[in-house]
PDB file of N, CA and C in Angstrom:
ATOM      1  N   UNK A   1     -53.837  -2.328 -35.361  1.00  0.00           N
ATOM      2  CA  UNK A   1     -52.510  -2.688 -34.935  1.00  0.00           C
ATOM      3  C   UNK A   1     -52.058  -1.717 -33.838  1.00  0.00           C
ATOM      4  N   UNK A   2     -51.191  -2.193 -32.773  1.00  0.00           N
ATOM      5  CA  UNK A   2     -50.876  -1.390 -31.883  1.00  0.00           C
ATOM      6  C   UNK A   2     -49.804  -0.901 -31.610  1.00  0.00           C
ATOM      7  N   UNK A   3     -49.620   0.093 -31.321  1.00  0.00           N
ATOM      8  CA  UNK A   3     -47.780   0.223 -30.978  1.00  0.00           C
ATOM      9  C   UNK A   3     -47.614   0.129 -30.150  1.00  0.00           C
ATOM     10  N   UNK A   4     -46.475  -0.359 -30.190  1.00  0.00           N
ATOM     11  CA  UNK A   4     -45.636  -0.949 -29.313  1.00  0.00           C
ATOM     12  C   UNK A   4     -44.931  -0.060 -28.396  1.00  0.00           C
ATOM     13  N   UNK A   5     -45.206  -0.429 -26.898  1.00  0.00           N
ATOM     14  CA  UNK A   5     -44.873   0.825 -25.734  1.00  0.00           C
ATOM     15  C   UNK A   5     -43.190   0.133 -25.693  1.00  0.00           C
ATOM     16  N   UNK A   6     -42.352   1.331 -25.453  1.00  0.00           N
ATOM     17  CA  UNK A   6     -40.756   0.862 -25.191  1.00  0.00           C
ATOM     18  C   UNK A   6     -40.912   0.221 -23.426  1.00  0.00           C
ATOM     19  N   UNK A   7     -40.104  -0.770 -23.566  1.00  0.00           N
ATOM     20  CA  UNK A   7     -39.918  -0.979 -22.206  1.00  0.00           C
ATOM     21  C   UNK A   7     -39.485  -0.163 -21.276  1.00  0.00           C
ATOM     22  N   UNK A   8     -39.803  -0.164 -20.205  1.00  0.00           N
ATOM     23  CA  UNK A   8     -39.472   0.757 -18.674  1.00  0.00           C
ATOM     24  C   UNK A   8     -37.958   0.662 -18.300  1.00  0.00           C
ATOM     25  N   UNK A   9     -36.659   1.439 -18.448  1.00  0.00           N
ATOM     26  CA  UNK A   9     -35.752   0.949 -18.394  1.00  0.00           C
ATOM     27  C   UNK A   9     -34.863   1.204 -16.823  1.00  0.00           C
ATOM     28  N   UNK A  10     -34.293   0.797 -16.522  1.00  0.00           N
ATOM     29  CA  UNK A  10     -33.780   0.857 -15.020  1.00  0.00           C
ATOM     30  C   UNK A  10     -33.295   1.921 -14.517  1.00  0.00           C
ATOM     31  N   UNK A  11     -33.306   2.645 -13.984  1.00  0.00           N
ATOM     32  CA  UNK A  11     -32.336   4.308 -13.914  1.00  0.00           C
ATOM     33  C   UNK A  11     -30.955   3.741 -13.239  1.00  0.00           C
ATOM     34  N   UNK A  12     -30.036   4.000 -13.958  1.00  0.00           N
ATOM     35  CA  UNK A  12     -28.947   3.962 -13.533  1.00  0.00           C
ATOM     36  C   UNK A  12     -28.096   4.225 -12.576  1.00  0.00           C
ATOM     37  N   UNK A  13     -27.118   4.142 -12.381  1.00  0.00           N
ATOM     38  CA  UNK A  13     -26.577   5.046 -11.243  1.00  0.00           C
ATOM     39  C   UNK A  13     -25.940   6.394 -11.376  1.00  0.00           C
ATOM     40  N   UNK A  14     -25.750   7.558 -10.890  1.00  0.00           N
ATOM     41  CA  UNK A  14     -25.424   8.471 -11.961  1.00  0.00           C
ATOM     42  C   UNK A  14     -24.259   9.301 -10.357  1.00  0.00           C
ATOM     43  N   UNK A  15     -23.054   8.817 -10.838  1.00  0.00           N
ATOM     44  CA  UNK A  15     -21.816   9.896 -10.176  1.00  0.00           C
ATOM     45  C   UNK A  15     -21.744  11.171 -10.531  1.00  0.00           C
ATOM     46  N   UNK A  16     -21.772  11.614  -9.188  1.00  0.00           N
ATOM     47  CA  UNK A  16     -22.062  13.254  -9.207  1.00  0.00           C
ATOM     48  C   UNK A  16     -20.329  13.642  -8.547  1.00  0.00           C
ATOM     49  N   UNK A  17     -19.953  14.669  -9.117  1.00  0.00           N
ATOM     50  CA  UNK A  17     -18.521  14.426  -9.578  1.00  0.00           C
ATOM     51  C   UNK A  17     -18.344  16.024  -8.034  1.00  0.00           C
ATOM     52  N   UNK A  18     -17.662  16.305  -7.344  1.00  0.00           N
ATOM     53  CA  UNK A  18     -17.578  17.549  -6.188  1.00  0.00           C
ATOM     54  C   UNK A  18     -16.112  17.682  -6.509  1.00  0.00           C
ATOM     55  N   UNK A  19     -15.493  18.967  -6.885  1.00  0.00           N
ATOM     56  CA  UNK A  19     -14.569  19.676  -7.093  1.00  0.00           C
ATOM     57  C   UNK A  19     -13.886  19.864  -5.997  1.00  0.00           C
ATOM     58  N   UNK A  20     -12.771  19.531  -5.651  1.00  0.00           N
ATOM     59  CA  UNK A  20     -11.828  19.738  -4.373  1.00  0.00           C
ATOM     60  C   UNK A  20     -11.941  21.047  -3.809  1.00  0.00           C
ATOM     61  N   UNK A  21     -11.522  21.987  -4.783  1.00  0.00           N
ATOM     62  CA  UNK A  21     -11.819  23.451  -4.453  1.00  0.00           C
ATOM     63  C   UNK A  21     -12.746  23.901  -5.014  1.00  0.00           C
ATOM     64  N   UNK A  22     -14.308  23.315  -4.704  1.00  0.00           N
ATOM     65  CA  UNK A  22     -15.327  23.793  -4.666  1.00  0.00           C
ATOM     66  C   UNK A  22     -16.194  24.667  -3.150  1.00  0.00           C
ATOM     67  N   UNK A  23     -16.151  25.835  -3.347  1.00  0.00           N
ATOM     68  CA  UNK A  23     -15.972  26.580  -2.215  1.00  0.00           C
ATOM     69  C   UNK A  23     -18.033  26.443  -1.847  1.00  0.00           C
ATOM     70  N   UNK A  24     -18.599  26.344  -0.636  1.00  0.00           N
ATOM     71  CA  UNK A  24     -20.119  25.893  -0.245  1.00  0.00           C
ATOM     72  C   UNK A  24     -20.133  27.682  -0.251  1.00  0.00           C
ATOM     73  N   UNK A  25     -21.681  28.056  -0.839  1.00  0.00           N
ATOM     74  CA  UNK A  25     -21.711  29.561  -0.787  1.00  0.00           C
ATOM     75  C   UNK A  25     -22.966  29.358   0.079  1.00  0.00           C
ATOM     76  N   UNK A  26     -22.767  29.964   1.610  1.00  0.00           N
ATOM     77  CA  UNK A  26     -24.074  30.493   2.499  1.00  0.00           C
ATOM     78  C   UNK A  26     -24.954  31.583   1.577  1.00  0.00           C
ATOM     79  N   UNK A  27     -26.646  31.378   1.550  1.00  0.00           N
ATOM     80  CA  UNK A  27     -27.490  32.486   1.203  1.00  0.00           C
ATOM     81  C   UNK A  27     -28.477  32.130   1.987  1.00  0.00           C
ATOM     82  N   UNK A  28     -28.894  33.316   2.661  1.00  0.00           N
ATOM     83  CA  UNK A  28     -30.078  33.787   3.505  1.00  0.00           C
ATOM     84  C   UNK A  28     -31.609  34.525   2.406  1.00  0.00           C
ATOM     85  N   UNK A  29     -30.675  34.340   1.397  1.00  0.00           N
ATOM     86  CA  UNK A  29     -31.740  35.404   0.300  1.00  0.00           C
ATOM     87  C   UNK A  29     -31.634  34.691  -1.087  1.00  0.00           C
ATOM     88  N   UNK A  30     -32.865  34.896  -1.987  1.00  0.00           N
ATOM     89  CA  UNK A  30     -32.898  34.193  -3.031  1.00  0.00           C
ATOM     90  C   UNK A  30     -33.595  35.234  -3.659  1.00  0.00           C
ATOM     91  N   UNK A  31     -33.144  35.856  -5.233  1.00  0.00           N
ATOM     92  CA  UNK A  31     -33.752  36.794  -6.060  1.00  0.00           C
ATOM     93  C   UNK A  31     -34.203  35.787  -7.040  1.00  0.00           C
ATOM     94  N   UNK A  32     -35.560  35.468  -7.582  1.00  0.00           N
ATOM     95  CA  UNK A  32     -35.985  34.750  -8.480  1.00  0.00           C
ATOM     96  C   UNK A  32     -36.957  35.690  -9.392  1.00  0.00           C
ATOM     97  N   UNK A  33     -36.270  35.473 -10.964  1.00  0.00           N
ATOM     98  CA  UNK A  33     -36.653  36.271 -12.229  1.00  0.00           C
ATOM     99  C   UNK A  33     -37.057  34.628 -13.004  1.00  0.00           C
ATOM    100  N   UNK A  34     -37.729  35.148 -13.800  1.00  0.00           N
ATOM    101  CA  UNK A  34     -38.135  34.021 -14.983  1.00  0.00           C
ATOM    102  C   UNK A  34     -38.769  34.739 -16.009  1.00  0.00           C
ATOM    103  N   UNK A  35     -38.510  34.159 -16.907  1.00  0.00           N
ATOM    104  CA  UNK A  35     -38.881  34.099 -18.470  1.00  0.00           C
ATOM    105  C   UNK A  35     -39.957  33.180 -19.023  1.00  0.00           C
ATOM    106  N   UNK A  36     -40.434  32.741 -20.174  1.00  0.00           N
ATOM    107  CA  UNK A  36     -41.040  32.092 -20.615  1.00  0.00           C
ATOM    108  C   UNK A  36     -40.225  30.703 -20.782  1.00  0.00           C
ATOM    109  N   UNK A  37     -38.894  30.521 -21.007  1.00  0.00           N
ATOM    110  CA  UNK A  37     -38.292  29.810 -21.166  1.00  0.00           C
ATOM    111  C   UNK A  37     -37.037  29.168 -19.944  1.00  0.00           C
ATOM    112  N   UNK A  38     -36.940  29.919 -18.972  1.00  0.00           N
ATOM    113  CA  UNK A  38     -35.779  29.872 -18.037  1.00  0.00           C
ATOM    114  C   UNK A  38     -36.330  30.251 -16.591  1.00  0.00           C
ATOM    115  N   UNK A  39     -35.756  29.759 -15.510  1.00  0.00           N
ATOM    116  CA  UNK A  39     -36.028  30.657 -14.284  1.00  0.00           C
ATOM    117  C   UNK A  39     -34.113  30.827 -13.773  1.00  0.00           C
ATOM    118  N   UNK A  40     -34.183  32.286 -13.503  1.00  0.00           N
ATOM    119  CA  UNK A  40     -33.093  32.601 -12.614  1.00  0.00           C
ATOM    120  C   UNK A  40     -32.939  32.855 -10.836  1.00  0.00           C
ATOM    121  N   UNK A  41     -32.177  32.473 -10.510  1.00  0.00           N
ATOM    122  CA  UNK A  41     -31.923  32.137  -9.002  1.00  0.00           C
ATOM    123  C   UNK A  41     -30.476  32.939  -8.553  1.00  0.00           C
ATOM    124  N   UNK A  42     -30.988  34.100  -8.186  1.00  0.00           N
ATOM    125  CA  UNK A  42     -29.399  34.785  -7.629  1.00  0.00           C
ATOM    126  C   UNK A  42     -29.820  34.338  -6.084  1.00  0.00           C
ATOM    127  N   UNK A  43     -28.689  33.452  -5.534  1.00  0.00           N
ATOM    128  CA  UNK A  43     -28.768  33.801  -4.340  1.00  0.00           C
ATOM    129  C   UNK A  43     -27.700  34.489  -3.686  1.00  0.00           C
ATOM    130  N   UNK A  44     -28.402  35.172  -2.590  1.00  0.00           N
ATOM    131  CA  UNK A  44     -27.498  36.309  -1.588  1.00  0.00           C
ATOM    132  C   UNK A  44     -27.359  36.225  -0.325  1.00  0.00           C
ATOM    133  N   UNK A  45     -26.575  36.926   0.357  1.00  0.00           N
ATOM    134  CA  UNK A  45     -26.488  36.544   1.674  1.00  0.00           C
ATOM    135  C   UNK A  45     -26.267  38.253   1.840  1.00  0.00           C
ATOM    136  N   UNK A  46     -27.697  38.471   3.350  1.00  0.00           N
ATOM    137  CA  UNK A  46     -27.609  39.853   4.046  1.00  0.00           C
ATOM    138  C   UNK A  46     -27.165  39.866   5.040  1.00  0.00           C
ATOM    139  N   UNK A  47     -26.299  40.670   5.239  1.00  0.00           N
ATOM    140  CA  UNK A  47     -25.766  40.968   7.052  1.00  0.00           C
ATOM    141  C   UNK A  47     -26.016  42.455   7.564  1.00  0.00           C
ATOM    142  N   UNK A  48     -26.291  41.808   9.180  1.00  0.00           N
ATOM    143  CA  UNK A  48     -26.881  43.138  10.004  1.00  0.00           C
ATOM    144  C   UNK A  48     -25.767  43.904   9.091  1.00  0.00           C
ATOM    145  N   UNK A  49     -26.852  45.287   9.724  1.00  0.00           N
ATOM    146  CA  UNK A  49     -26.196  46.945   9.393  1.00  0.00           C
ATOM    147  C   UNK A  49     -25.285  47.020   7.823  1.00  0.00           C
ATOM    148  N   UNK A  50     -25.527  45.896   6.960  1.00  0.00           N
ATOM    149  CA  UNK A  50     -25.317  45.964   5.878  1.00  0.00           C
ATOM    150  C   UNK A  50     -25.881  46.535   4.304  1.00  0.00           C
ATOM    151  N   UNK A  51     -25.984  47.695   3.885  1.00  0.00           N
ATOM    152  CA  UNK A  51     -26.603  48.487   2.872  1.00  0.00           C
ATOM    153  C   UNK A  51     -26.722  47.699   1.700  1.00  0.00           C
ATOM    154  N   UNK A  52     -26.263  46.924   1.380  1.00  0.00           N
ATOM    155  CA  UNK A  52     -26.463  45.735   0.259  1.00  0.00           C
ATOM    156  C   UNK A  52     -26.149  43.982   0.626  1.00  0.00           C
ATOM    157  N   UNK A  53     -26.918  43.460  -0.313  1.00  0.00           N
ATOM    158  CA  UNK A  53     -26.522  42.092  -0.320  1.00  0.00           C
ATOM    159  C   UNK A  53     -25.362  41.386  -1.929  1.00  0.00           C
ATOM    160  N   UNK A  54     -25.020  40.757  -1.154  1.00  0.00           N
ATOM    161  CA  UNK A  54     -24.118  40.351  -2.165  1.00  0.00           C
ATOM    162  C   UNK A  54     -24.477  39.055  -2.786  1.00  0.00           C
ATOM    163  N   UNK A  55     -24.407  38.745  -4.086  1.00  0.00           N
ATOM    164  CA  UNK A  55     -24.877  37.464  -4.902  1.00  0.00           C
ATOM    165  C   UNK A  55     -23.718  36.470  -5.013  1.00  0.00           C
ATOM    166  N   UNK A  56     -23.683  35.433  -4.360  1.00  0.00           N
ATOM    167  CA  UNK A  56     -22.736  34.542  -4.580  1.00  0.00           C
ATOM    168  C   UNK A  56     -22.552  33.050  -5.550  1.00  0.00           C
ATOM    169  N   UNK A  57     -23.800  32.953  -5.695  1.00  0.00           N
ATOM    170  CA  UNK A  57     -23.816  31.964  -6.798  1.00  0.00           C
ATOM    171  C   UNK A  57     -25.368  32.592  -7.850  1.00  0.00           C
ATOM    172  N   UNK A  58     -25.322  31.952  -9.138  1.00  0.00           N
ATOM    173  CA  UNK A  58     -26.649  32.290 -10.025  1.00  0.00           C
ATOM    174  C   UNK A  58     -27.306  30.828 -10.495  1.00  0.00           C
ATOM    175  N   UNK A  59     -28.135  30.803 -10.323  1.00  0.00           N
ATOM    176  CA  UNK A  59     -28.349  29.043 -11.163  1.00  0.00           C
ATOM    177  C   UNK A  59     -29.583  29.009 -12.010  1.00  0.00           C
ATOM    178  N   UNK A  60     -29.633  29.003 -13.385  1.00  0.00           N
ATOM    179  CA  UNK A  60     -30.227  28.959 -14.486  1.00  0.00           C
ATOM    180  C   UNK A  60     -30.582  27.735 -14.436  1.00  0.00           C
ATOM    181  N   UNK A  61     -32.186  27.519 -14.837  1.00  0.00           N
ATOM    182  CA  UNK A  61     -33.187  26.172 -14.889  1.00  0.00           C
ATOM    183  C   UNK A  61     -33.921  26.528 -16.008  1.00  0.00           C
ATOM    184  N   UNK A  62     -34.619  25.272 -16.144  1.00  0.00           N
ATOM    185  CA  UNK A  62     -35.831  25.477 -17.181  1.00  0.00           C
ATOM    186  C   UNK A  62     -37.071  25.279 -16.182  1.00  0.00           C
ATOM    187  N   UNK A  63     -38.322  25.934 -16.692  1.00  0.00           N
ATOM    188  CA  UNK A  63     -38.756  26.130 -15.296  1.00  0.00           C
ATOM    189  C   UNK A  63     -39.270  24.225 -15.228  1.00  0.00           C
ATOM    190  N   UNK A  64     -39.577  23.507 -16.320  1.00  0.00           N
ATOM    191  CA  UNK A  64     -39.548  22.297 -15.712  1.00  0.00           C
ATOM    192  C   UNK A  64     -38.725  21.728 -14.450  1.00  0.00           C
ATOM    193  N   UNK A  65     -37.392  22.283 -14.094  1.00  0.00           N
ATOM    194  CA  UNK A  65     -36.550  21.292 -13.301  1.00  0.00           C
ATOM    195  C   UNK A  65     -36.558  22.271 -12.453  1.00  0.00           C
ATOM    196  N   UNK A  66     -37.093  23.558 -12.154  1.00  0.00           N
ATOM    197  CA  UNK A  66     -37.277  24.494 -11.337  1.00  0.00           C
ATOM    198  C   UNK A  66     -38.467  23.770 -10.301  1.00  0.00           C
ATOM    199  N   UNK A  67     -39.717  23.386 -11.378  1.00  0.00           N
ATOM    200  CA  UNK A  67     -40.851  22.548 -10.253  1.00  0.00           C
ATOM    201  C   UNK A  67     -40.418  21.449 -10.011  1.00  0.00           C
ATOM    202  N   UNK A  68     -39.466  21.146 -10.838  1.00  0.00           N
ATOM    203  CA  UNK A  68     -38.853  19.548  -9.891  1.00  0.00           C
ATOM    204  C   UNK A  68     -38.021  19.781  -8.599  1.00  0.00           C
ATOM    205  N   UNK A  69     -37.408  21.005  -8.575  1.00  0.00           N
ATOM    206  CA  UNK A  69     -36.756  21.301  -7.505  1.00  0.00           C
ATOM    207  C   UNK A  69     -37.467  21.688  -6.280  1.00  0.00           C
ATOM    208  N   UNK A  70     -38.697  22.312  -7.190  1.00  0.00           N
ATOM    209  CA  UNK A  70     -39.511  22.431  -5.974  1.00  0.00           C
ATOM    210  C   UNK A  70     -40.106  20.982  -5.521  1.00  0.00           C
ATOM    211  N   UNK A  71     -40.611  20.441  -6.212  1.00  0.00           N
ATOM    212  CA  UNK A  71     -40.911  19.184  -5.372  1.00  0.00           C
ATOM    213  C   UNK A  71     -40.008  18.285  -4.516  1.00  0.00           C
ATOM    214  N   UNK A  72     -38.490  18.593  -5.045  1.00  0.00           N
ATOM    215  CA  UNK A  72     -37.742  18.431  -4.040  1.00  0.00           C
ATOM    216  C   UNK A  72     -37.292  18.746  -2.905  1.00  0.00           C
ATOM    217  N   UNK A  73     -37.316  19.811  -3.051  1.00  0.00           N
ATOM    218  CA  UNK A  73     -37.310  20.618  -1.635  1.00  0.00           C
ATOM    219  C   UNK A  73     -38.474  20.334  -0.684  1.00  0.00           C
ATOM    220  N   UNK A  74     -39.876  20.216  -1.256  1.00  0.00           N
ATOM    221  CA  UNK A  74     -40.695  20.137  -0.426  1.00  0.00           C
ATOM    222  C   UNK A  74     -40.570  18.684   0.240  1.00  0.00           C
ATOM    223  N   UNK A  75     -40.133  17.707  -0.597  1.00  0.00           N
ATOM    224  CA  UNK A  75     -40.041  16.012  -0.278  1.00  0.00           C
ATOM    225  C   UNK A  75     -38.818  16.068   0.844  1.00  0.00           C
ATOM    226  N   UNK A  76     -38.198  16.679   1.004  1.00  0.00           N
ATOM    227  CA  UNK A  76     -36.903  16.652   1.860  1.00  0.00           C
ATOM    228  C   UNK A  76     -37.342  17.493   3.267  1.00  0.00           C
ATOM    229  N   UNK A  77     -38.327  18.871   2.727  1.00  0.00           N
ATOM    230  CA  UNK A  77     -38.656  19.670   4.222  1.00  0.00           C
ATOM    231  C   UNK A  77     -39.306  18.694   4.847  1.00  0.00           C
ATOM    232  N   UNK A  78     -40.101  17.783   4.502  1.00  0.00           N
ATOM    233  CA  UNK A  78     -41.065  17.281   5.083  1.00  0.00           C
ATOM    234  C   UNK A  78     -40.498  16.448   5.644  1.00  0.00           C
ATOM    235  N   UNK A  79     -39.560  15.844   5.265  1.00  0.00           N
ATOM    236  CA  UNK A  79     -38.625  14.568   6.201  1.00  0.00           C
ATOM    237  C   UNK A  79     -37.913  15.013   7.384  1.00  0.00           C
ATOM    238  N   UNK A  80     -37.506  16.645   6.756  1.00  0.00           N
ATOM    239  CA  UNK A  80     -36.658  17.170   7.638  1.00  0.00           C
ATOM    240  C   UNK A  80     -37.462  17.261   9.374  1.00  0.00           C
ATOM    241  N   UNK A  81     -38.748  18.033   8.846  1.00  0.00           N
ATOM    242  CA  UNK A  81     -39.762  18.155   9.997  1.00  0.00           C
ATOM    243  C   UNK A  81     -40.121  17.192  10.514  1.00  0.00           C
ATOM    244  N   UNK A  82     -39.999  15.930  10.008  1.00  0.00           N
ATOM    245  CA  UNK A  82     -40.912  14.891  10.521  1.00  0.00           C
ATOM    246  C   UNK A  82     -39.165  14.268  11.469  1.00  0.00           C
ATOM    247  N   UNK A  83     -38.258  14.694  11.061  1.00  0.00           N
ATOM    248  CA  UNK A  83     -37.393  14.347  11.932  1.00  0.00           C
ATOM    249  C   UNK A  83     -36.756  15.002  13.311  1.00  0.00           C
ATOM    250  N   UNK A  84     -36.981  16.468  13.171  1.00  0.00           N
ATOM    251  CA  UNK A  84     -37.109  17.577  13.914  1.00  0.00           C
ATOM    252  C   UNK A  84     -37.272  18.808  14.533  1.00  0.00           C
ATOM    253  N   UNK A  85     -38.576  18.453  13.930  1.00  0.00           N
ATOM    254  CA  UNK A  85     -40.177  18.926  14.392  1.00  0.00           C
ATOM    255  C   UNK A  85     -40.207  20.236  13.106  1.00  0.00           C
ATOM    256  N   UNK A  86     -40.629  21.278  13.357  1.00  0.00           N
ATOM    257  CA  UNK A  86     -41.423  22.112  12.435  1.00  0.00           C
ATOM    258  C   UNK A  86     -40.429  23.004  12.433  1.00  0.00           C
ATOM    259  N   UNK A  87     -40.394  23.652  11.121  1.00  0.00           N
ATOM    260  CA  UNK A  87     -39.484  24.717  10.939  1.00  0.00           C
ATOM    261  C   UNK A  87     -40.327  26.222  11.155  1.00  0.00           C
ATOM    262  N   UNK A  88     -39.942  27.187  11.819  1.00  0.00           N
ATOM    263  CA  UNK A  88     -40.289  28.349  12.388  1.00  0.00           C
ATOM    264  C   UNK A  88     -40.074  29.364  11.099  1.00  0.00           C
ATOM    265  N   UNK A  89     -41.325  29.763  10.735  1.00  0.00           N
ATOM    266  CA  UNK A  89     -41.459  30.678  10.152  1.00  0.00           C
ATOM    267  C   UNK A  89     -42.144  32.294  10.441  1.00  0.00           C
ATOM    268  N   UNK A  90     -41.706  33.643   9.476  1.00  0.00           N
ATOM    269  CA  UNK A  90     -42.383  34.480  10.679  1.00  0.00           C
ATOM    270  C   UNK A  90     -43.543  34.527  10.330  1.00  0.00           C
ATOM    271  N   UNK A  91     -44.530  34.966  11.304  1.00  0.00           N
ATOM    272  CA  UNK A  91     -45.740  35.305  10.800  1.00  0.00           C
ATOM    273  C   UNK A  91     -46.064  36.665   9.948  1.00  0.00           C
ATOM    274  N   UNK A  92     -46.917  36.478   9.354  1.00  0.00           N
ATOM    275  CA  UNK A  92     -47.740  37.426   8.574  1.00  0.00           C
ATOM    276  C   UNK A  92     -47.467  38.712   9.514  1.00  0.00           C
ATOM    277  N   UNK A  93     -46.636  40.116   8.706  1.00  0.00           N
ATOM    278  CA  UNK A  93     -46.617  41.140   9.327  1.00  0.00           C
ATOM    279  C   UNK A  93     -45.602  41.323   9.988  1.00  0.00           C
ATOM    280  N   UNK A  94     -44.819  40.324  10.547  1.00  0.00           N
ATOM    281  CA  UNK A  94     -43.293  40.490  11.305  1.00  0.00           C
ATOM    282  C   UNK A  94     -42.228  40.922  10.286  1.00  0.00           C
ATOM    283  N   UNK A  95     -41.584  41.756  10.776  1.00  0.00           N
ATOM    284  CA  UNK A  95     -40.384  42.149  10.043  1.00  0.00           C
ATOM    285  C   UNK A  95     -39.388  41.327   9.587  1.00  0.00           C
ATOM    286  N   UNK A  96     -39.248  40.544   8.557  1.00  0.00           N
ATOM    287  CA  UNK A  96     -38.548  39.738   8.486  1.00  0.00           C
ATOM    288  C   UNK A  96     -36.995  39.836   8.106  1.00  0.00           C
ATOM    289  N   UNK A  97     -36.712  40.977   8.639  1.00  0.00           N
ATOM    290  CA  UNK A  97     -35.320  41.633   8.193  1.00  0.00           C
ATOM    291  C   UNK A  97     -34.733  41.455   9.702  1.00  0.00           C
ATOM    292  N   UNK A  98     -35.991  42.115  10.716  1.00  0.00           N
ATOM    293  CA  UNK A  98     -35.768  41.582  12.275  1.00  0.00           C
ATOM    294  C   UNK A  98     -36.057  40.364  12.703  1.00  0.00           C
ATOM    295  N   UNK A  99     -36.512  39.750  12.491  1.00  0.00           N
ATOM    296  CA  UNK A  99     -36.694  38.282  12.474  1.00  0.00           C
ATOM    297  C   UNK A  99     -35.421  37.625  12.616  1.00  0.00           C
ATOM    298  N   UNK A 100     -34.766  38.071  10.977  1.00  0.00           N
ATOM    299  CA  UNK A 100     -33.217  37.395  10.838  1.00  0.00           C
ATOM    300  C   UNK A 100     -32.294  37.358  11.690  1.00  0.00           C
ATOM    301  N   UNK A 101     -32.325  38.832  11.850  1.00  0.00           N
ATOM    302  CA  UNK A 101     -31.072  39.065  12.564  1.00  0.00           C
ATOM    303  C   UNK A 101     -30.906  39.389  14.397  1.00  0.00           C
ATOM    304  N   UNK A 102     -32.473  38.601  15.221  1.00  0.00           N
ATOM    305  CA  UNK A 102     -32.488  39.204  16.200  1.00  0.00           C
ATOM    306  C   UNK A 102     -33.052  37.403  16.712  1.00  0.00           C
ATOM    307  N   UNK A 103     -33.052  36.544  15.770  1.00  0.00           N
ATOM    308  CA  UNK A 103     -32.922  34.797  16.386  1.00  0.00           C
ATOM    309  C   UNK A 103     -34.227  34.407  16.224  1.00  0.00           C
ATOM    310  N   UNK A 104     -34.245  33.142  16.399  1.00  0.00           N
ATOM    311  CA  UNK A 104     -35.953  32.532  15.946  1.00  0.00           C
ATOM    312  C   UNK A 104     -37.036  32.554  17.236  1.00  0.00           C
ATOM    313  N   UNK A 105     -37.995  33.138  16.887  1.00  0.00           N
ATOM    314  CA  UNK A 105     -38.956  33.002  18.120  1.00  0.00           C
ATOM    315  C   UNK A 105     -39.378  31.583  17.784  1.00  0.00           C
ATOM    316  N   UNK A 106     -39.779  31.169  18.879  1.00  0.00           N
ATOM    317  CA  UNK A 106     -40.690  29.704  18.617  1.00  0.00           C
ATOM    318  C   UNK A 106     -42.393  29.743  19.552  1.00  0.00           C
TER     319      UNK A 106
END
C-alpha cells in the first residue's frame, strides 16, 4: 500500500507590511558570527579617518534562511550584472580600506 503524497499547494500571496517611520540603515560592513544553531549579522558602516565602526542594525537567522539568503543575493547579483555589467571588486592584496574610501577602479 502506498502513501499518499499531499498535494502541491499554491504559494500564496504574502503582504509584507513597511513601517512609516522605518528609518533604511546604510552598511559598508557586515560582522558575521554563527553558532550551531543561528547565524548573526551586525551590519556597520565605516567612515574615512574614523577609529570605529558603528552597528546599525543586527539580524538573527537560522543558518537555513541564511543559505537561502545567500542564494538570494546571488540570484539578484546576477540579474543585477547582467543588467549593468559587472560589479568591481578589489583584487587580491589591495587595501580594501583604500579601495573604499579613495572610489572604484575599473
Amino acid at each position: 500500500m502506498s502513501t499518499p503524497h499531499p498535494s502541491p499547494q499554491k504559494p500564496t500571496s504574502l503582504q509584507i507590511e513597511l513601517p512609516a517611520n522605518l528609518d533604511a540603515v546604510y552598511s559598508n560592513l557586515v560582522i558575521i558570527q554563527h553558532s550551531p544553531s543561528e547565524f548573526v549579522l551586525d551590519f556597520a558602516r565605516i567612515l574615512p579617518n574614523m577609529p570605529a565602526a558603528r552597528v546599525g542594525a543586527r539580524v538573527v537567522m537560522t543558518p537555513m534562511h541564511a543559505k537561502l539568503l545567500l542564494r538570494a543575493l546571488q540570484e539578484n547579483i546576477e540579474r543585477f550584472e547582467a543588467q549593468f555589467g559587472p560589479i568591481y571588486l578589489p583584487q587580491q592584496g589591495e587595501a580594501l580600506a583604500s579601495q573604499l574610501f579613495q572610489g572604484a577602479h575599473s
